[in-house]
C-alpha atoms as a PDB file:
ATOM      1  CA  UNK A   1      43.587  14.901   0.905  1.00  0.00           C
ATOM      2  CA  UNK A   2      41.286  12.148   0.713  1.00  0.00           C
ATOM      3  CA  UNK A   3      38.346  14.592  -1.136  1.00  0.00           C
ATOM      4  CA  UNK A   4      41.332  14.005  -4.085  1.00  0.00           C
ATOM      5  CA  UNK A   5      42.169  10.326  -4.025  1.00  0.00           C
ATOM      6  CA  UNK A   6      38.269   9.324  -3.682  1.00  0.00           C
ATOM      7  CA  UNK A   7      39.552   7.778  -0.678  1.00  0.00           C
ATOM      8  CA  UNK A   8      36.585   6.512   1.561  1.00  0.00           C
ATOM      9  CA  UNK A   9      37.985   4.779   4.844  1.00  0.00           C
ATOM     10  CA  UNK A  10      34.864   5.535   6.759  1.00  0.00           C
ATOM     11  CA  UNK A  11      31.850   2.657   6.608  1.00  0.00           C
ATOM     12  CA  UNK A  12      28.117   3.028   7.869  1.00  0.00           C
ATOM     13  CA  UNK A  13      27.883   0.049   9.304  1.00  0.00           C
ATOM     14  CA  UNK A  14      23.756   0.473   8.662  1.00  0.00           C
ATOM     15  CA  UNK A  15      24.095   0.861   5.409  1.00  0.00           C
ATOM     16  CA  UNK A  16      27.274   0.342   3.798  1.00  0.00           C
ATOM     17  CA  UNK A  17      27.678   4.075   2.597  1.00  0.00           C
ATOM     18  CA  UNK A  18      31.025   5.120   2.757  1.00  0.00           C
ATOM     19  CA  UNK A  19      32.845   8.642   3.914  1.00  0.00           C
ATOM     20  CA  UNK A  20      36.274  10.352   3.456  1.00  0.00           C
ATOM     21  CA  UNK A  21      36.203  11.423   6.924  1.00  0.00           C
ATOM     22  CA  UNK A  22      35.004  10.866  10.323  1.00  0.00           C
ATOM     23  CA  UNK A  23      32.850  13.892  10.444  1.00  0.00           C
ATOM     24  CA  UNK A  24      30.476  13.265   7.313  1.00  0.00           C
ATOM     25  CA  UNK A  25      30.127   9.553   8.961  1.00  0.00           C
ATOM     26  CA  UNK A  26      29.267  11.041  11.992  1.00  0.00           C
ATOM     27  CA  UNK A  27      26.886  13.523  10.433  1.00  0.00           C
ATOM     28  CA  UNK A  28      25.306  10.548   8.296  1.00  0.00           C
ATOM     29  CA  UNK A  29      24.505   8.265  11.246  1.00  0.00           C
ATOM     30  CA  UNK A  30      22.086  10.914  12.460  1.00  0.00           C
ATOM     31  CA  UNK A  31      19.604   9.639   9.455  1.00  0.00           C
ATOM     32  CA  UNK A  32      19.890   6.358  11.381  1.00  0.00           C
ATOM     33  CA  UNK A  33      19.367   7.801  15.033  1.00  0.00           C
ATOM     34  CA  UNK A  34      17.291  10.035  14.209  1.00  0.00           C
ATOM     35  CA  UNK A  35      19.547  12.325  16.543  1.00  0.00           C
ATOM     36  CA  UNK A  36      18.870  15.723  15.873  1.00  0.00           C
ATOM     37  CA  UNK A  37      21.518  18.184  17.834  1.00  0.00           C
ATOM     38  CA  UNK A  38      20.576  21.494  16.088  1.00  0.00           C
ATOM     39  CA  UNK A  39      18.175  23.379  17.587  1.00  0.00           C
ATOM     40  CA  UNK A  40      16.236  26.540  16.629  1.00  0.00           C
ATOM     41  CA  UNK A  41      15.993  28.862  19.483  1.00  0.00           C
ATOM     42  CA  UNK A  42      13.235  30.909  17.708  1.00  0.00           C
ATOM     43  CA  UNK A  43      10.903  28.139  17.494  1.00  0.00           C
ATOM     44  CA  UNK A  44      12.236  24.941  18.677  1.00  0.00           C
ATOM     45  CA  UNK A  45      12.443  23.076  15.307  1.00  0.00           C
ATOM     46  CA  UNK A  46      15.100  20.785  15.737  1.00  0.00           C
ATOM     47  CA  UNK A  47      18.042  19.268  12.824  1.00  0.00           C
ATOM     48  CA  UNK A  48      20.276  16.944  12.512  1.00  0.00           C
ATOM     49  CA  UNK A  49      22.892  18.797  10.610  1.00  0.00           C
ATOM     50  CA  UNK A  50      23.927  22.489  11.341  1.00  0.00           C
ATOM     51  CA  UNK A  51      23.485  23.722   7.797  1.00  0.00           C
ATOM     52  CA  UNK A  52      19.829  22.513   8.062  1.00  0.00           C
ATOM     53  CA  UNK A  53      19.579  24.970  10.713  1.00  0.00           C
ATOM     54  CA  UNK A  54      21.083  27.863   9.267  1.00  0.00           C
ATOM     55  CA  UNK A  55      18.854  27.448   6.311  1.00  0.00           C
ATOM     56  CA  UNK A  56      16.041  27.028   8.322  1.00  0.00           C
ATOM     57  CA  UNK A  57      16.686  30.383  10.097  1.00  0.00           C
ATOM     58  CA  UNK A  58      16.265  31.941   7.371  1.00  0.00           C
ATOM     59  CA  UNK A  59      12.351  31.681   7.667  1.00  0.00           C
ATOM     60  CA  UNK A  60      12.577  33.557  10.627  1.00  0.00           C
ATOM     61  CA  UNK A  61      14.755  36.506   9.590  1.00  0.00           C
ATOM     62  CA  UNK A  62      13.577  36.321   5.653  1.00  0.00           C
ATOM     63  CA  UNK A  63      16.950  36.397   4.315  1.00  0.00           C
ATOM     64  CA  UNK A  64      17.428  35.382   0.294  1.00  0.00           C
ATOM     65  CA  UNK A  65      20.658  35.311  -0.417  1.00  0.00           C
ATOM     66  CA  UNK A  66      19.934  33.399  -3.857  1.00  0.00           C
ATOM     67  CA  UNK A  67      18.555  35.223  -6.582  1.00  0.00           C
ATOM     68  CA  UNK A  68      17.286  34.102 -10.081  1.00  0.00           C
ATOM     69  CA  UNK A  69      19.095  36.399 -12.975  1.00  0.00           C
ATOM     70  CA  UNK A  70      15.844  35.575 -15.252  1.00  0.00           C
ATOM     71  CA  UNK A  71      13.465  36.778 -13.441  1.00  0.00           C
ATOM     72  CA  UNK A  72      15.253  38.514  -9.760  1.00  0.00           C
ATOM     73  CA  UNK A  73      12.726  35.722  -7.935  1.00  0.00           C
ATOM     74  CA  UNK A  74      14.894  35.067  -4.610  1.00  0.00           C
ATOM     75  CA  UNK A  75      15.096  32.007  -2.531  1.00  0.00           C
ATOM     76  CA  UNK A  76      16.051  30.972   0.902  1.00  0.00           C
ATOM     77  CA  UNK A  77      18.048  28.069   0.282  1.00  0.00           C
ATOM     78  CA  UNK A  78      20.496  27.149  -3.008  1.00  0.00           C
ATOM     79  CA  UNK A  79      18.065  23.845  -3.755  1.00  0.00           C
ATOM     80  CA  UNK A  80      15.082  26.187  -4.202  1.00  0.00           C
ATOM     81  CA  UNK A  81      16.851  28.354  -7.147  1.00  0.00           C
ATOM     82  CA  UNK A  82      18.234  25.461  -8.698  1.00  0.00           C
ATOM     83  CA  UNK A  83      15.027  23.982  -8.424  1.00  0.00           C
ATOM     84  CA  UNK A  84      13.436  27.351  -9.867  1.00  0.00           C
ATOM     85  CA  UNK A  85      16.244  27.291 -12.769  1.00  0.00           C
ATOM     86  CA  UNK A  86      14.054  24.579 -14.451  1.00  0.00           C
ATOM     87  CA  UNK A  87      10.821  26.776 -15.021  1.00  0.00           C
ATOM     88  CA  UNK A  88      13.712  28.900 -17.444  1.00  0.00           C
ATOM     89  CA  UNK A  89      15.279  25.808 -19.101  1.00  0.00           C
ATOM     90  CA  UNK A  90      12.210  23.376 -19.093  1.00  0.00           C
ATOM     91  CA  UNK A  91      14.571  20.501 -17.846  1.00  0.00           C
ATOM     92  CA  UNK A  92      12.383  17.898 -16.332  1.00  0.00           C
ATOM     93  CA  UNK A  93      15.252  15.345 -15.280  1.00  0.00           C
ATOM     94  CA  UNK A  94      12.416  13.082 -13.485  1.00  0.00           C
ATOM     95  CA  UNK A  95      10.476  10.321 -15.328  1.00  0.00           C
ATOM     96  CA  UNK A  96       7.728   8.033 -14.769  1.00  0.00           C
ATOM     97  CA  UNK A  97       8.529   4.847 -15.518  1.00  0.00           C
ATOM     98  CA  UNK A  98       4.995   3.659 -16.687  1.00  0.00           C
ATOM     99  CA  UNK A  99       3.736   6.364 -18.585  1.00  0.00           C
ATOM    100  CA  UNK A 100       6.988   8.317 -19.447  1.00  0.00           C
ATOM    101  CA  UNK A 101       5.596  11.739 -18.115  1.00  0.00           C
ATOM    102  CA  UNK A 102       8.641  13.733 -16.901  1.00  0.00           C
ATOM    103  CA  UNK A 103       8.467  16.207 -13.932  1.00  0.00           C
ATOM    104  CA  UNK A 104      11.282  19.011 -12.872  1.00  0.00           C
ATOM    105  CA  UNK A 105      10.995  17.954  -9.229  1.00  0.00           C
ATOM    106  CA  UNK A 106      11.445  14.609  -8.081  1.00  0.00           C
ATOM    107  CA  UNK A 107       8.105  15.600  -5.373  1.00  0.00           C
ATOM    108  CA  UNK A 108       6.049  15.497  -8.309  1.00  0.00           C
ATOM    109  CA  UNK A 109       7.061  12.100  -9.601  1.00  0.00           C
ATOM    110  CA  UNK A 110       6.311  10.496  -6.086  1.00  0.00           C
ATOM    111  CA  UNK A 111       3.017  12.222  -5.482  1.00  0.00           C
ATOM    112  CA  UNK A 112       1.723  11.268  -9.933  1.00  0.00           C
ATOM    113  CA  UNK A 113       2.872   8.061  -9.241  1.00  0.00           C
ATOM    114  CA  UNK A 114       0.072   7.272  -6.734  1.00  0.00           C
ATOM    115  CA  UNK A 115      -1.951   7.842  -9.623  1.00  0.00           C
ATOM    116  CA  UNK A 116      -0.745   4.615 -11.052  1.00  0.00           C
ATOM    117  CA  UNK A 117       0.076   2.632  -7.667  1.00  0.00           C
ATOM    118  CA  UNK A 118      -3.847   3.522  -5.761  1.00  0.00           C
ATOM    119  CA  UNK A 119      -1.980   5.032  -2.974  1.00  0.00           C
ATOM    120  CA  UNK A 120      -3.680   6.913  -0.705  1.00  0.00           C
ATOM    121  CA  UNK A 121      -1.891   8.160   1.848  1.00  0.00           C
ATOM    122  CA  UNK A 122      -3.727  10.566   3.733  1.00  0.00           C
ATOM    123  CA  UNK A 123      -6.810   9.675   5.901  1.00  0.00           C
ATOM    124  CA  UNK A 124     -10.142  11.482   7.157  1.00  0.00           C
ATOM    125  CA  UNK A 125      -9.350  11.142  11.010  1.00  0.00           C
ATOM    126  CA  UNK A 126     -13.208  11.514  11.430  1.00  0.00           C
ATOM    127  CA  UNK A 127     -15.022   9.319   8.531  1.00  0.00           C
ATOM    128  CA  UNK A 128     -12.196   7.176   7.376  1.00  0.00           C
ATOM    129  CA  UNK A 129     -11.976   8.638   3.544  1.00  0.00           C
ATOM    130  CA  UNK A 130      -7.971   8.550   2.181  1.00  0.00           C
ATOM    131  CA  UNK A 131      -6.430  10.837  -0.240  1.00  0.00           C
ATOM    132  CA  UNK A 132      -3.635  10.629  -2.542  1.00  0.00           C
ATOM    133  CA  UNK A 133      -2.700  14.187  -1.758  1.00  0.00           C
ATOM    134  CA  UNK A 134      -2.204  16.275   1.145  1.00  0.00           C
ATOM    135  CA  UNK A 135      -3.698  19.488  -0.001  1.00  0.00           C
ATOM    136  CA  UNK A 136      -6.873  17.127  -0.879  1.00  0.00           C
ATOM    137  CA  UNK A 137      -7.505  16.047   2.687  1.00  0.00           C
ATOM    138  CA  UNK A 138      -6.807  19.188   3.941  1.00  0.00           C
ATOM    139  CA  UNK A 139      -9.626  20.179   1.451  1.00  0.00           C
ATOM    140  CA  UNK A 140     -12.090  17.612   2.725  1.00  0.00           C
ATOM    141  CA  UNK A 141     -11.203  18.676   6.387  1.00  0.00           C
ATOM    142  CA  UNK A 142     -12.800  22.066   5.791  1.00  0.00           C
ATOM    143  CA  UNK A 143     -16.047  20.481   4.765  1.00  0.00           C
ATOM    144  CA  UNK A 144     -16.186  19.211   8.457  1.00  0.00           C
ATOM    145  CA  UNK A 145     -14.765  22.666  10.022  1.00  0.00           C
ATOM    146  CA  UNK A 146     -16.879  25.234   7.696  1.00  0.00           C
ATOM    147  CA  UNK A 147     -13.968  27.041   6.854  1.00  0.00           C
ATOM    148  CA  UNK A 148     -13.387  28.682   3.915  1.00  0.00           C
ATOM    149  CA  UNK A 149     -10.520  30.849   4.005  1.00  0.00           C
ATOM    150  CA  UNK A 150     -10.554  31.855   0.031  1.00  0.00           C
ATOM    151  CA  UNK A 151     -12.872  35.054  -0.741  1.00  0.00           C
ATOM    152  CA  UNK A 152     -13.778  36.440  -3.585  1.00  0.00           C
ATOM    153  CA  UNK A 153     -13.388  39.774  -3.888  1.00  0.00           C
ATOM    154  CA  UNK A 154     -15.759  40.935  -6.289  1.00  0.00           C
ATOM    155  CA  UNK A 155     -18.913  39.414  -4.528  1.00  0.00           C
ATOM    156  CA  UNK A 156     -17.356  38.259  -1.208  1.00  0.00           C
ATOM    157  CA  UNK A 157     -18.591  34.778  -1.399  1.00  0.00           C
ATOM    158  CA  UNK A 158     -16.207  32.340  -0.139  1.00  0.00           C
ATOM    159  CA  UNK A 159     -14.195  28.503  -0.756  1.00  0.00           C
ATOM    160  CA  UNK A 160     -12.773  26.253   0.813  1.00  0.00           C
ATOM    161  CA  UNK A 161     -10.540  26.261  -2.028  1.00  0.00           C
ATOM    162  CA  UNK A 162      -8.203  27.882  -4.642  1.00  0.00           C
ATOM    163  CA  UNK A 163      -9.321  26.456  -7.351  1.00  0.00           C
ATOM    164  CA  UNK A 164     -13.386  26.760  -6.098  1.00  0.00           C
ATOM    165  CA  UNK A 165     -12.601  30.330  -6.044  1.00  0.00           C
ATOM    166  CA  UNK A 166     -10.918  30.351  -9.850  1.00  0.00           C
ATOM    167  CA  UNK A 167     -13.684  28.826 -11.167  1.00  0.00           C
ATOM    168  CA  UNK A 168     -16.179  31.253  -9.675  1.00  0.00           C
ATOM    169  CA  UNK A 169     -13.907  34.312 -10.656  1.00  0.00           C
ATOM    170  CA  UNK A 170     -14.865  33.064 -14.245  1.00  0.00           C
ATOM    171  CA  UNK A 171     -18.938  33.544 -13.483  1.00  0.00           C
ATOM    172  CA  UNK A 172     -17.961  37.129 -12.962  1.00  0.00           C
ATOM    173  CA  UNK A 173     -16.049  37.804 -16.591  1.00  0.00           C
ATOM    174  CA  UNK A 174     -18.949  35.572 -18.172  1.00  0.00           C
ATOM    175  CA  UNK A 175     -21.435  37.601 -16.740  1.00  0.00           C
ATOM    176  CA  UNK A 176     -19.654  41.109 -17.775  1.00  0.00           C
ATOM    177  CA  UNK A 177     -19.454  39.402 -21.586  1.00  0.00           C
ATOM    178  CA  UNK A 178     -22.938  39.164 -21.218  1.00  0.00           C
ATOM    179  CA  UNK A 179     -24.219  42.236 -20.022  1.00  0.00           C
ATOM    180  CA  UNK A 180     -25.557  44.145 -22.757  1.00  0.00           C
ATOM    181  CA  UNK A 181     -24.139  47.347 -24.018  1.00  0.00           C
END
């Protein structure tokens, strides 16, 4: 009855958020504790709330019980189509507040506004260099391991990146433009 009235007895005494039961207080002290009951029996991954679990078996049976009527894309978890909605509608709800660029996931806000803030997050465990993004230090890692995991198919060279790899692709469509007829 309480979900009616906006009735919220229940008080995080961490925080000061407020519940309409015992259960959801319960459930939200976990982010406190760090307490994290749920456990995945395929791989060990463990959660603090059972839904997070179910979700999260879905990426070991590769059910999608969401499905875009678009485009038929189909996602693991509600949040993802939402999410995916916006590439339809354009909505980017997020916005920066020093340079007004908007983004459609709030992800995208945090990691641009590093480029404002200096932020760099990520760092080199073996020469000390920091990144601003993940996927940028995992970039400079593979200069130290060798590994370059992105091939190109036409001449089987290979980067250490996607975007290497793009940029090469387009020395192969030059050089067909070129050739003489």
């Amino acid at each position: 009855m309480r979900t009616h009235t906006g009735e919220s007895p229940y008080k995080c005494d961490k925080c000061s958020k407020q519940f309409s039961d015992q259960g959801s207080m319960k459930s939200h002290m976990r982010t406190h504790t760090d307490e994290k009951p749920f456990k995945c029996e395929e791989c060990g991954k463990q959660f603090s709330r059972r839904y997070y679990l179910k979700s999260h078996m879905r990426t070991h049976t590769g059910e999608k019980p969401y499905k875009c009527e678009e485009c038929s894309l189909q996602f693991s978890v509600l949040g993802g189509l939402k999410i995916h909605m916006r590439t339809h509608t354009g909505e980017k709800p997020y916005r920066c507040d020093e340079c007004s660029k908007q983004f459609s996931v709030m992800c995208s806000l945090k990691k641009h506004m590093r480029t404002h803030t200096g932020e760099k997050p990520y760092r080199c465990e073996e020469y000390g260099r920091q990144f601003s993004r993940l996927d940028n230090l995992k970039s400079h890692v593979m200069t130290h391991t060798g590994e370059k995991p992105y091939q190109c198919k036409e001449c089987s060279r290979s980067f250490c990146t996607s975007s290497h790899l793009r940029s090469h692709m387009r020395t192969h469509s030059e050089r067909s433009l070129q050739l003489p007829i």
